[in-house]
C-alpha atoms as a PDB file:
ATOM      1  CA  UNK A   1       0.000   0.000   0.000  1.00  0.00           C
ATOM      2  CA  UNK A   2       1.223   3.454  -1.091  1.00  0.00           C
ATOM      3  CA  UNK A   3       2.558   5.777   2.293  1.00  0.00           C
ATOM      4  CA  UNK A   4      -0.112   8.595   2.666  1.00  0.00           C
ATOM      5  CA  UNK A   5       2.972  10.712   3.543  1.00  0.00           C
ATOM      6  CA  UNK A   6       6.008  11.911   1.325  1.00  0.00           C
ATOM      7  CA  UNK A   7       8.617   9.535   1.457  1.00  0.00           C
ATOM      8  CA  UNK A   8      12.781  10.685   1.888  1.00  0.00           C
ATOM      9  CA  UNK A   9      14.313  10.580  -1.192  1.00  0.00           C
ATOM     10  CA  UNK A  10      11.022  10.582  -3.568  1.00  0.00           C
ATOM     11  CA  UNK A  11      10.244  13.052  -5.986  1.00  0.00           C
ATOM     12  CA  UNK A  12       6.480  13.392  -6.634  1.00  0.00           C
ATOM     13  CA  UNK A  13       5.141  15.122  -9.773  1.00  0.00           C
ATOM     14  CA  UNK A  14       1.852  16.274  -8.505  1.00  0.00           C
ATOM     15  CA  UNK A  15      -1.073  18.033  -9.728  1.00  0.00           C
ATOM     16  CA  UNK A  16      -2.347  20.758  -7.993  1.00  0.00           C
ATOM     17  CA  UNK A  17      -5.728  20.952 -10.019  1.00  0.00           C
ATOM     18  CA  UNK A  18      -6.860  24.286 -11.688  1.00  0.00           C
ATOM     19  CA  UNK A  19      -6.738  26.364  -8.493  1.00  0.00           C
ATOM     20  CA  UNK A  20      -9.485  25.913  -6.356  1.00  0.00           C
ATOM     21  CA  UNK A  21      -7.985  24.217  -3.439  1.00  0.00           C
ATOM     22  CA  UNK A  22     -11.128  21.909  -2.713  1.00  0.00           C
ATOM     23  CA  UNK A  23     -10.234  20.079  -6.121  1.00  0.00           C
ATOM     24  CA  UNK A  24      -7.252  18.957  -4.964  1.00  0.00           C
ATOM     25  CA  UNK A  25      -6.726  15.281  -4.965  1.00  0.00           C
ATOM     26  CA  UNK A  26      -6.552  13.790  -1.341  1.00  0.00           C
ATOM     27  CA  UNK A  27      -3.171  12.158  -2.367  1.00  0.00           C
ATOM     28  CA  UNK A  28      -1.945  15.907  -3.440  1.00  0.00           C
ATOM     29  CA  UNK A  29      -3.343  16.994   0.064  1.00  0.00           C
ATOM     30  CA  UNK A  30      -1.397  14.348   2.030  1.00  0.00           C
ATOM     31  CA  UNK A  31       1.778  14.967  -0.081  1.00  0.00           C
ATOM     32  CA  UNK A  32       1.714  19.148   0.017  1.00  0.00           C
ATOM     33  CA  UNK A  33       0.908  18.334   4.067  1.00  0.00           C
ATOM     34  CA  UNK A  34       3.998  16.334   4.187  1.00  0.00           C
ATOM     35  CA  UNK A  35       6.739  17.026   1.872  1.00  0.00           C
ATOM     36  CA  UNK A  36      10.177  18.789   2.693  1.00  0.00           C
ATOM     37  CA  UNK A  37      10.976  20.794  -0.692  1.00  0.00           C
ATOM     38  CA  UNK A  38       8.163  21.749  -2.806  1.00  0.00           C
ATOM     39  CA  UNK A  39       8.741  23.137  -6.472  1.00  0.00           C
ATOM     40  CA  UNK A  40       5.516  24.864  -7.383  1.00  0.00           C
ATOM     41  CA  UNK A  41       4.936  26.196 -10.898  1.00  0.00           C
ATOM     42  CA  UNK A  42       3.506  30.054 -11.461  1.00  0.00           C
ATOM     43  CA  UNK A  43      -0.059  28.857 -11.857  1.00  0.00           C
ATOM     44  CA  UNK A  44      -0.362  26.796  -8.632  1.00  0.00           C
ATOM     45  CA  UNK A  45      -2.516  29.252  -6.670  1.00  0.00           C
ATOM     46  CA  UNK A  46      -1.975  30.671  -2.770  1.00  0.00           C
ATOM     47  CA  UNK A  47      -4.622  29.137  -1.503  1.00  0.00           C
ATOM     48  CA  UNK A  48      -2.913  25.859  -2.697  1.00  0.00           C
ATOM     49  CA  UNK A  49       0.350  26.376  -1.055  1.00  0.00           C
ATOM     50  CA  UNK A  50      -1.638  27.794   1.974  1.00  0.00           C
ATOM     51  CA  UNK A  51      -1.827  23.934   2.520  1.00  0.00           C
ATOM     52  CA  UNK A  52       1.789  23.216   2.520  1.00  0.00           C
ATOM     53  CA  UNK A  53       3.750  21.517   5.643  1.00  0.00           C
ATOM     54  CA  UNK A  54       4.584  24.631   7.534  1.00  0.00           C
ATOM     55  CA  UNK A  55       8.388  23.397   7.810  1.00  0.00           C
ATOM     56  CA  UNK A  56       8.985  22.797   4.203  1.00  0.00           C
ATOM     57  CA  UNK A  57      11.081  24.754   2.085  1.00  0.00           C
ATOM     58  CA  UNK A  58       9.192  26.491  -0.803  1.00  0.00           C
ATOM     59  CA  UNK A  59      11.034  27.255  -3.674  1.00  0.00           C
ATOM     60  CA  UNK A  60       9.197  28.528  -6.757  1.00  0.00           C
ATOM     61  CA  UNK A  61       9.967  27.369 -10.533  1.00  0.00           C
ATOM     62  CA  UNK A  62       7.600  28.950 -12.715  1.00  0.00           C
ATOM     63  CA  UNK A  63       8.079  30.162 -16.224  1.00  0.00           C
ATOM     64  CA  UNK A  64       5.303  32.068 -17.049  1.00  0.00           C
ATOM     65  CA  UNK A  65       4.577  33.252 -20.832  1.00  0.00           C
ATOM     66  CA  UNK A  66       8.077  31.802 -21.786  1.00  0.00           C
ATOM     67  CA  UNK A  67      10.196  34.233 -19.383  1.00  0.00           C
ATOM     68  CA  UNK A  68      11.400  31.701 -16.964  1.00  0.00           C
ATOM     69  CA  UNK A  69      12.935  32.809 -13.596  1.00  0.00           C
ATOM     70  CA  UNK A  70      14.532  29.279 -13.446  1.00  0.00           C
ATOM     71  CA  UNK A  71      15.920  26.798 -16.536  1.00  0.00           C
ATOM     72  CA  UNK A  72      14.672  23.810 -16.826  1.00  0.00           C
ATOM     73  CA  UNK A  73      18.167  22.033 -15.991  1.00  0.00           C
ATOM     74  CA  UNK A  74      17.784  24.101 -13.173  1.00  0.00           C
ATOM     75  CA  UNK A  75      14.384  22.306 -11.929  1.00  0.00           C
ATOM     76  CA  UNK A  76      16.347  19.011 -12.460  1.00  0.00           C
ATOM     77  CA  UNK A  77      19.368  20.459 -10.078  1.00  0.00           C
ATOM     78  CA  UNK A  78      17.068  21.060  -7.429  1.00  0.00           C
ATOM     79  CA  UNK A  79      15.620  18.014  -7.457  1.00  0.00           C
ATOM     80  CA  UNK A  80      18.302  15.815  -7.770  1.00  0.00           C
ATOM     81  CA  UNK A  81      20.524  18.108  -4.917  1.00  0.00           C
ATOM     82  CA  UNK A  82      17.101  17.627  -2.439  1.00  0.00           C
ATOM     83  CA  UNK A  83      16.217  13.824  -3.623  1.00  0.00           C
ATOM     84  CA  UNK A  84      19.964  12.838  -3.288  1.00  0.00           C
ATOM     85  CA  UNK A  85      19.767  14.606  -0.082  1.00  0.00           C
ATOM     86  CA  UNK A  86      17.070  12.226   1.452  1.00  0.00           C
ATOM     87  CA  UNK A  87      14.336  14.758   1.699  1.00  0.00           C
ATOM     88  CA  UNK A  88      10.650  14.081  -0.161  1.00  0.00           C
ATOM     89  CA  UNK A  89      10.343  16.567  -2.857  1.00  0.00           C
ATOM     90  CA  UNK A  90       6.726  17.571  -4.325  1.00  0.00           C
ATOM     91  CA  UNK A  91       7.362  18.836  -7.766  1.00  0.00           C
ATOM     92  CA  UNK A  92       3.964  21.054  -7.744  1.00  0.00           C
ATOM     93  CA  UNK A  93       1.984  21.362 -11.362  1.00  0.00           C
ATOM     94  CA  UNK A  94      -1.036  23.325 -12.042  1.00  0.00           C
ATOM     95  CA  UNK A  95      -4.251  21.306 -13.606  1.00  0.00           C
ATOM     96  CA  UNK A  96      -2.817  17.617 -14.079  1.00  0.00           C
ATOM     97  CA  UNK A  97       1.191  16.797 -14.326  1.00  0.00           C
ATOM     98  CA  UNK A  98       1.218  15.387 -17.543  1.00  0.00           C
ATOM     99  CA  UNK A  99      -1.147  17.861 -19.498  1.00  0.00           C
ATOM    100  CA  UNK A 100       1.112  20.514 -21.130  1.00  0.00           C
ATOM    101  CA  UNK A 101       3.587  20.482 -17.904  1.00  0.00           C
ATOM    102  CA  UNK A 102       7.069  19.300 -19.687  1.00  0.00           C
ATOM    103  CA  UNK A 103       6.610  16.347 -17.468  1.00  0.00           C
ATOM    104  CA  UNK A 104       8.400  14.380 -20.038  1.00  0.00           C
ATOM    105  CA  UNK A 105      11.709  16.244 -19.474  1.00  0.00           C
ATOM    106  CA  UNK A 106      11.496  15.544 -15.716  1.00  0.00           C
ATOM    107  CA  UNK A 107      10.421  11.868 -16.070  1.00  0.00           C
ATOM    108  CA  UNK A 108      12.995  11.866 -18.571  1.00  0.00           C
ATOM    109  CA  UNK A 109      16.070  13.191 -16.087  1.00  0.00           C
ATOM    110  CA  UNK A 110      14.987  11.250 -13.441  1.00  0.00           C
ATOM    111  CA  UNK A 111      14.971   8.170 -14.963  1.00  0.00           C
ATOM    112  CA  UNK A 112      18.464   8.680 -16.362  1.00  0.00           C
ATOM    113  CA  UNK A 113      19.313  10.114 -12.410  1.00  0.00           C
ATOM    114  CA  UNK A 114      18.064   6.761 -10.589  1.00  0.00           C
ATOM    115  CA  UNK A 115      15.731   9.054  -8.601  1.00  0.00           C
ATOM    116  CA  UNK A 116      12.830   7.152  -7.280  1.00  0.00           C
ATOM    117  CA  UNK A 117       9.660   9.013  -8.455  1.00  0.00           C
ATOM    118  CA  UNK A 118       6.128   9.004  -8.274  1.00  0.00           C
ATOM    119  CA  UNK A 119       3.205  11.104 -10.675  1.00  0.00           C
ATOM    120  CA  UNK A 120      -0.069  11.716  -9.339  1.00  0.00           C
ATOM    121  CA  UNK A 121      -2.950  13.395 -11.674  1.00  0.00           C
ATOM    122  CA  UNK A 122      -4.768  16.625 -10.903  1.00  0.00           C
ATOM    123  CA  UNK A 123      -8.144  17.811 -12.682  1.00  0.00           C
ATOM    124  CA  UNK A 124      -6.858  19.678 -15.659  1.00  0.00           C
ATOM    125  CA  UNK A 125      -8.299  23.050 -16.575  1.00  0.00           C
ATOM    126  CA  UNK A 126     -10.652  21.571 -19.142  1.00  0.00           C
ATOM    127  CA  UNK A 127     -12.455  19.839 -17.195  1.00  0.00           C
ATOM    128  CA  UNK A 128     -12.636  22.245 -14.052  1.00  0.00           C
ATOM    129  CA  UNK A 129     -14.452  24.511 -16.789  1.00  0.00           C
ATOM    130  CA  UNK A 130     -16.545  22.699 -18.130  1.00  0.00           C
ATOM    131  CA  UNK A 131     -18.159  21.640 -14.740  1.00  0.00           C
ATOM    132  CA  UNK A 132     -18.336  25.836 -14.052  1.00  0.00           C
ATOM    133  CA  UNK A 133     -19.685  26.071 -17.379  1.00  0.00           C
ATOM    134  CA  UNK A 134     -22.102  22.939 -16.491  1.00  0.00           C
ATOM    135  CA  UNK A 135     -21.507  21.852 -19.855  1.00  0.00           C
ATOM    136  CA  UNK A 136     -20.272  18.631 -21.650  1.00  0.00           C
ATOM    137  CA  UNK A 137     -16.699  18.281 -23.458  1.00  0.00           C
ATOM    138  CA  UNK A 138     -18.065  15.516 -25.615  1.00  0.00           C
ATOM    139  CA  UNK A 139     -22.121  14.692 -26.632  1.00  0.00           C
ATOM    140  CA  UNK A 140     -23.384  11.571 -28.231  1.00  0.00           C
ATOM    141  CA  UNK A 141     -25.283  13.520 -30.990  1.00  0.00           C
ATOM    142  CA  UNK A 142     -22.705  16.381 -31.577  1.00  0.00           C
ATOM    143  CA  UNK A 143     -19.032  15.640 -30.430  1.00  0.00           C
ATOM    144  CA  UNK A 144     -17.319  12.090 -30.284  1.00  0.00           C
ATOM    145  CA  UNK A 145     -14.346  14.069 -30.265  1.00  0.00           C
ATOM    146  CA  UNK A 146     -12.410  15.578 -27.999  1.00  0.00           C
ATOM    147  CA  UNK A 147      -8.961  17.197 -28.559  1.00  0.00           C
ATOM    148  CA  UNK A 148      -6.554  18.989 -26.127  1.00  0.00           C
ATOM    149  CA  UNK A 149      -3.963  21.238 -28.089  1.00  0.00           C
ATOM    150  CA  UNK A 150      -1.677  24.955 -26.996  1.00  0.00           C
ATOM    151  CA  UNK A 151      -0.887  27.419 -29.324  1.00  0.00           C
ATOM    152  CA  UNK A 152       2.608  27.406 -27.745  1.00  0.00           C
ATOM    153  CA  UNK A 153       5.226  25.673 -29.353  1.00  0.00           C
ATOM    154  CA  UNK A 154       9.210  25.724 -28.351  1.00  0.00           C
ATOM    155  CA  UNK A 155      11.626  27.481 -30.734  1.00  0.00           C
ATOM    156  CA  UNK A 156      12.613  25.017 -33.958  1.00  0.00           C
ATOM    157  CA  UNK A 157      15.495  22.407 -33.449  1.00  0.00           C
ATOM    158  CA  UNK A 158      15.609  22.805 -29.506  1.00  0.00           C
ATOM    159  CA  UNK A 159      14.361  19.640 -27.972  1.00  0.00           C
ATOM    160  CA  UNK A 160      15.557  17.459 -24.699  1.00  0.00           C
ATOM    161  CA  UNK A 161      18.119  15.212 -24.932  1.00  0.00           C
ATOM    162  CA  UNK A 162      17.603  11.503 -24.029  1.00  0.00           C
ATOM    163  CA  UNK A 163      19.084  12.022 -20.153  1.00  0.00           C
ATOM    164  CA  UNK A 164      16.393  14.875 -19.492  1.00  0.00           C
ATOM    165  CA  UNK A 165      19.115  17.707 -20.184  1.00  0.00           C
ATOM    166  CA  UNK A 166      17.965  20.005 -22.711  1.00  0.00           C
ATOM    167  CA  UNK A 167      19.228  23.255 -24.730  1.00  0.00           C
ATOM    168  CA  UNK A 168      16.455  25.933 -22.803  1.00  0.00           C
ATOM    169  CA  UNK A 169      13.357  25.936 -24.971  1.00  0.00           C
ATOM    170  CA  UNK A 170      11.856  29.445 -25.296  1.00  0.00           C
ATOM    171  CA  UNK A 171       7.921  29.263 -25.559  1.00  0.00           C
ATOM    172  CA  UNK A 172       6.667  30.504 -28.697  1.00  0.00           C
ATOM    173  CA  UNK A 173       3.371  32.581 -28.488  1.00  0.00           C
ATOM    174  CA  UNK A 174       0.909  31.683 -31.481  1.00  0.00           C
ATOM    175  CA  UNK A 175       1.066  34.956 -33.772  1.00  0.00           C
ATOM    176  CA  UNK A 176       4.956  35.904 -32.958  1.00  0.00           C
ATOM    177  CA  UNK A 177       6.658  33.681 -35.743  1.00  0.00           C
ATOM    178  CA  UNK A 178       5.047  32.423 -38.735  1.00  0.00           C
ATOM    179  CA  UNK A 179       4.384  28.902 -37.740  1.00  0.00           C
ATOM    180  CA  UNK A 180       0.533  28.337 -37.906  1.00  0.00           C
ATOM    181  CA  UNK A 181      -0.351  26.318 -34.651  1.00  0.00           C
ATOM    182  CA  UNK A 182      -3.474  24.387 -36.067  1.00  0.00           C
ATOM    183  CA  UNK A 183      -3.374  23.153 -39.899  1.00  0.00           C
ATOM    184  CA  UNK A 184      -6.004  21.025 -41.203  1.00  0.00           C
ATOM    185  CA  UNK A 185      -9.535  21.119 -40.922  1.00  0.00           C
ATOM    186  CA  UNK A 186     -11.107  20.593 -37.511  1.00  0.00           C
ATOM    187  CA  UNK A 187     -13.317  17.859 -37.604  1.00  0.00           C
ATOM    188  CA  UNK A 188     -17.379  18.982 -37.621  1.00  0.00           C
ATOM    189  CA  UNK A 189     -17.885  16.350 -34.608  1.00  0.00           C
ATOM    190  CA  UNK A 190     -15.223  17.390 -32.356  1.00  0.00           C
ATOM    191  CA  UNK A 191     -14.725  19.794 -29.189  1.00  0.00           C
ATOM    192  CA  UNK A 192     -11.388  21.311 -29.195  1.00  0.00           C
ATOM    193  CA  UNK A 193      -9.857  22.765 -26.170  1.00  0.00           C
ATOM    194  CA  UNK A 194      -6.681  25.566 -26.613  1.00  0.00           C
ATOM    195  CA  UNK A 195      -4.834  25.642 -24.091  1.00  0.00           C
ATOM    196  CA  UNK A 196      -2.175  28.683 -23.467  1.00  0.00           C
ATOM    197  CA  UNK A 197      -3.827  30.944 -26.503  1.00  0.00           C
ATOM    198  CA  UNK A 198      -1.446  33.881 -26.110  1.00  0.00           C
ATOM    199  CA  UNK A 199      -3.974  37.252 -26.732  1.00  0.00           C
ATOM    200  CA  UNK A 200      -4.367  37.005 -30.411  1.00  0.00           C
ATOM    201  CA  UNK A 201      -7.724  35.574 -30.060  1.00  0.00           C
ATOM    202  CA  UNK A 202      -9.349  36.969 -33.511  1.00  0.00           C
ATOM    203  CA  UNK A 203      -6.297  35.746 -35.757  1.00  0.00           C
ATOM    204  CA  UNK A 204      -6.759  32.243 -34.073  1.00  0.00           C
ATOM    205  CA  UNK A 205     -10.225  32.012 -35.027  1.00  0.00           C
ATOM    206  CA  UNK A 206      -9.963  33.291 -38.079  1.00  0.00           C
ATOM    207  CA  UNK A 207      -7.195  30.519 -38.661  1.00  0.00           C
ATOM    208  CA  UNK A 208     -10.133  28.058 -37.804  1.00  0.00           C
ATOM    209  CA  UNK A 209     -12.777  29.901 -40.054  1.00  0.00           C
ATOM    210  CA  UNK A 210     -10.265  29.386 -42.765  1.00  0.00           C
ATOM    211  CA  UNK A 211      -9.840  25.808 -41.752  1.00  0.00           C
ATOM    212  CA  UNK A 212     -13.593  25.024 -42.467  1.00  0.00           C
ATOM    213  CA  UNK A 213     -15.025  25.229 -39.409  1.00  0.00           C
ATOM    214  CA  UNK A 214     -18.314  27.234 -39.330  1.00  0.00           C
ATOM    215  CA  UNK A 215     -17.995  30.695 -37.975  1.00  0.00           C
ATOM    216  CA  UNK A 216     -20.968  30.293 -35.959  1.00  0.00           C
ATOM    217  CA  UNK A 217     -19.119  27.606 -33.809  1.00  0.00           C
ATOM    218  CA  UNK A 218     -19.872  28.091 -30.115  1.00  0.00           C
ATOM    219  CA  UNK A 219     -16.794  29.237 -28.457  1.00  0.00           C
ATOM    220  CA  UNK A 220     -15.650  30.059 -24.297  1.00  0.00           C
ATOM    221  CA  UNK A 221     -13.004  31.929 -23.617  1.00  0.00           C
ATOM    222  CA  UNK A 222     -12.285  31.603 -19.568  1.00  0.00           C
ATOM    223  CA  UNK A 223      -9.656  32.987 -17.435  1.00  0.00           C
ATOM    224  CA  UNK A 224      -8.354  32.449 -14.199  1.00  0.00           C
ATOM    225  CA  UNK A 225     -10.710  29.379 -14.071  1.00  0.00           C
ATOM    226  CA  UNK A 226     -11.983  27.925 -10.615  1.00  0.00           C
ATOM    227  CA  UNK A 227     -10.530  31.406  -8.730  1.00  0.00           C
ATOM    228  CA  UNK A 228     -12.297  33.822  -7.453  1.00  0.00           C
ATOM    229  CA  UNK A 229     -11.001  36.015 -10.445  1.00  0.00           C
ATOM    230  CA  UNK A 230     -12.600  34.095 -12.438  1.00  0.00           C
ATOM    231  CA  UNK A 231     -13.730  35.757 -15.760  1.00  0.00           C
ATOM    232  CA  UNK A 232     -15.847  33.677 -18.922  1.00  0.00           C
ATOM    233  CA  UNK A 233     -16.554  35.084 -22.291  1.00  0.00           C
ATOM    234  CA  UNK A 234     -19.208  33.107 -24.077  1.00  0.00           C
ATOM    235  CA  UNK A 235     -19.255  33.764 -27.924  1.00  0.00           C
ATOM    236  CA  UNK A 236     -19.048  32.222 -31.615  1.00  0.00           C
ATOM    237  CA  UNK A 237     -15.614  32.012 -33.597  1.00  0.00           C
ATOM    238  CA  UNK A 238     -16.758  35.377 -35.804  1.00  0.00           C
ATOM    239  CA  UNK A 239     -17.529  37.087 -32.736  1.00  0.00           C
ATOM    240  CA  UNK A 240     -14.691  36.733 -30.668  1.00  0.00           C
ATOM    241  CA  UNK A 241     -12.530  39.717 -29.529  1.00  0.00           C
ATOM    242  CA  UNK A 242      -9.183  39.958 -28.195  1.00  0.00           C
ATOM    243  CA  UNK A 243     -10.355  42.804 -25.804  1.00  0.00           C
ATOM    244  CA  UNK A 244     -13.568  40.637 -24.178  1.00  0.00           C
ATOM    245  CA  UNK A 245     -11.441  38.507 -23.017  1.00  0.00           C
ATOM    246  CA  UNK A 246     -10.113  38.126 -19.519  1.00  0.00           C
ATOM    247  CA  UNK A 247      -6.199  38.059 -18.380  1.00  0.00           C
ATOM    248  CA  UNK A 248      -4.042  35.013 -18.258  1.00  0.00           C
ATOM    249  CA  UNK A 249      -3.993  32.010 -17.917  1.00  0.00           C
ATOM    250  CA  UNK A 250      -6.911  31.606 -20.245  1.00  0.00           C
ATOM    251  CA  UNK A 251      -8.610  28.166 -21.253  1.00  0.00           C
ATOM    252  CA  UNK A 252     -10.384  28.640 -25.182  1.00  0.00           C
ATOM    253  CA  UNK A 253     -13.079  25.900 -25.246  1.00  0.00           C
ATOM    254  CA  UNK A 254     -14.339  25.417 -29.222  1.00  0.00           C
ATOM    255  CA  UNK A 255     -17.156  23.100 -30.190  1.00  0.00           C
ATOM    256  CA  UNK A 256     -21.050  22.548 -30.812  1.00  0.00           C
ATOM    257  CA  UNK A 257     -21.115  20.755 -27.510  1.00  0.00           C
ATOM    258  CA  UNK A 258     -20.196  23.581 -25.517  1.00  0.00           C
ATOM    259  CA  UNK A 259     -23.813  25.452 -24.596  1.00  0.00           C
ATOM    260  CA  UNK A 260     -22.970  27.345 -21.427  1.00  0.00           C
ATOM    261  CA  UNK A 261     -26.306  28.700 -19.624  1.00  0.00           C
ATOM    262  CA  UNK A 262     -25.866  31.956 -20.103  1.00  0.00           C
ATOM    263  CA  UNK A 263     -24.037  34.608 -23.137  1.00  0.00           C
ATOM    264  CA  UNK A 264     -22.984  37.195 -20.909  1.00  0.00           C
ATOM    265  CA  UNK A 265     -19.614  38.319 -21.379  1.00  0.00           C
ATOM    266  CA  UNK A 266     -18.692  38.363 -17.743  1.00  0.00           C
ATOM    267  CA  UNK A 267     -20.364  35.312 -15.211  1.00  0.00           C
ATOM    268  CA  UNK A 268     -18.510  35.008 -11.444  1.00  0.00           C
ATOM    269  CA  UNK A 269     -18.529  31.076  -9.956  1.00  0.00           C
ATOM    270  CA  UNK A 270     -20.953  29.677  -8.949  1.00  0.00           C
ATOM    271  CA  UNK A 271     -24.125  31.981 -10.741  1.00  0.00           C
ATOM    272  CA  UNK A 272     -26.048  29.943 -13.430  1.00  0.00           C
END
């Protein structure tokens, strides 16, 4: 039976859900109760950490819209210098560890490192909104589709090596080189949820339009999602605006299965 508590010399790569800390996982709770070193990301929110062991040592590793305060080798430092050290580390992700979280460069490095390590999931942002938006990701008449894609891309021919060490990859905001970040057409039965958009919301859909996809294609734009900042801009593809919507981190939700309750620009949790 798996220890309820973090375990010397184990590095966990943990979700910390979408922000709201009632969706963490109990397994998240018992780990960010109980681990020495935690490595939170940007996006893991306050009231998360709020929950940490008291005594641990907090050290924060975001990179937020591609301007890192720490490398990536430098995440794998840390966590070889603290595993190595016989203290429990709790690598700390936003939404779930594996979704859009360059967990394979950490798997990857400790793997190669002989560091004992453990992943536990954490509800992704998709699916955080779509409960706030009490709507359905897939439908049995509309969508038997469901695909999770980001606009952000790193820079061409930087990549991780095979022992997890990698050239630093600079994130690549949709709109600021000329790689398109969705070719193809979208199929009609399909819900397909962007995440990290970057702000040039009408060019992306317009990408789309040009794709095929019917301009008249629901479409939720929602920021901050499960925080009490958080901000949801209901629209079609034609009508969406960069200005309407809210600030980072935003989830874009595209797809005739998406019918949120309400139109309104602006809705706060927990409303209709």
């Amino acid at each position: 039976m798996v220890s309820s508590s973090a375990q010397p010399g184990l590095v966990y790569l943990v979700g910390a859900g979408p922000g709201d800390p009632g969706l963490l996982t109990l397994r998240a709770l018992h780990l960010l109760e109980s681990a020495e070193v935690i490595l939170p990301d940007d996006l893991v929110s306050d009231e998360v950490l709020a929950l940490a062991n008291p005594s641990a040592l907090i050290i924060p590793v975001g990179k937020r819209c591609g301007q890192p305060r720490i490398t990536q080798a430098g995440i794998h430092a840390l966590m070889l210098e603290h595993a190595s050290a016989g203290r429990s580390v709790l690598r700390l992700k936003s939404g779930d560890p594996l979704v859009f979280g360059r967990a394979g460069e950490e798997i990857a490095f400790l793997r190669q490192a002989n560091i004992p390590f453990e992943v536990v999931p954490g509800i992704t942002a998709a699916f955080a909104v779509a409960a706030t938006l009490k709507t359905p990701l897939t439908d049995r008449s509309s969508a038997s589709k469901l695909i999770f894609t980001t606009a952000h891309h790193a820079a061409p021919g930087v990549r991780a090596a095979d022992d997890g060490r990698e050239q630093e990859q600079k994130q690549i905001p949709f709109g600021n080189d000329k790689k398109k970040w969705w070719e193809g057409e979208l199929p009609p039965d399909a819900t397909l949820v962007v995440y990290m958009p970057g702000r040039n919301f009408r060019t992306l859909a317009d990408e789309l339009i040009a794709s095929g996809i019917d301009g008249t294609t629901p479409c939720v734009a929602v920021s901050k999602a499960s925080t009490p900042d958080e901000h949801i801009h209901a629209t079609t593809l034609a009508e969406l605006e960069d200005a309407s919507v809210g600030p980072a981190p935003v989830l874009l939700l595209i797809g005739h299965a998406i019918q949120p309750a309400a139109r309104s620009s602006v809705r706060q949790r927990g409303t209709a």
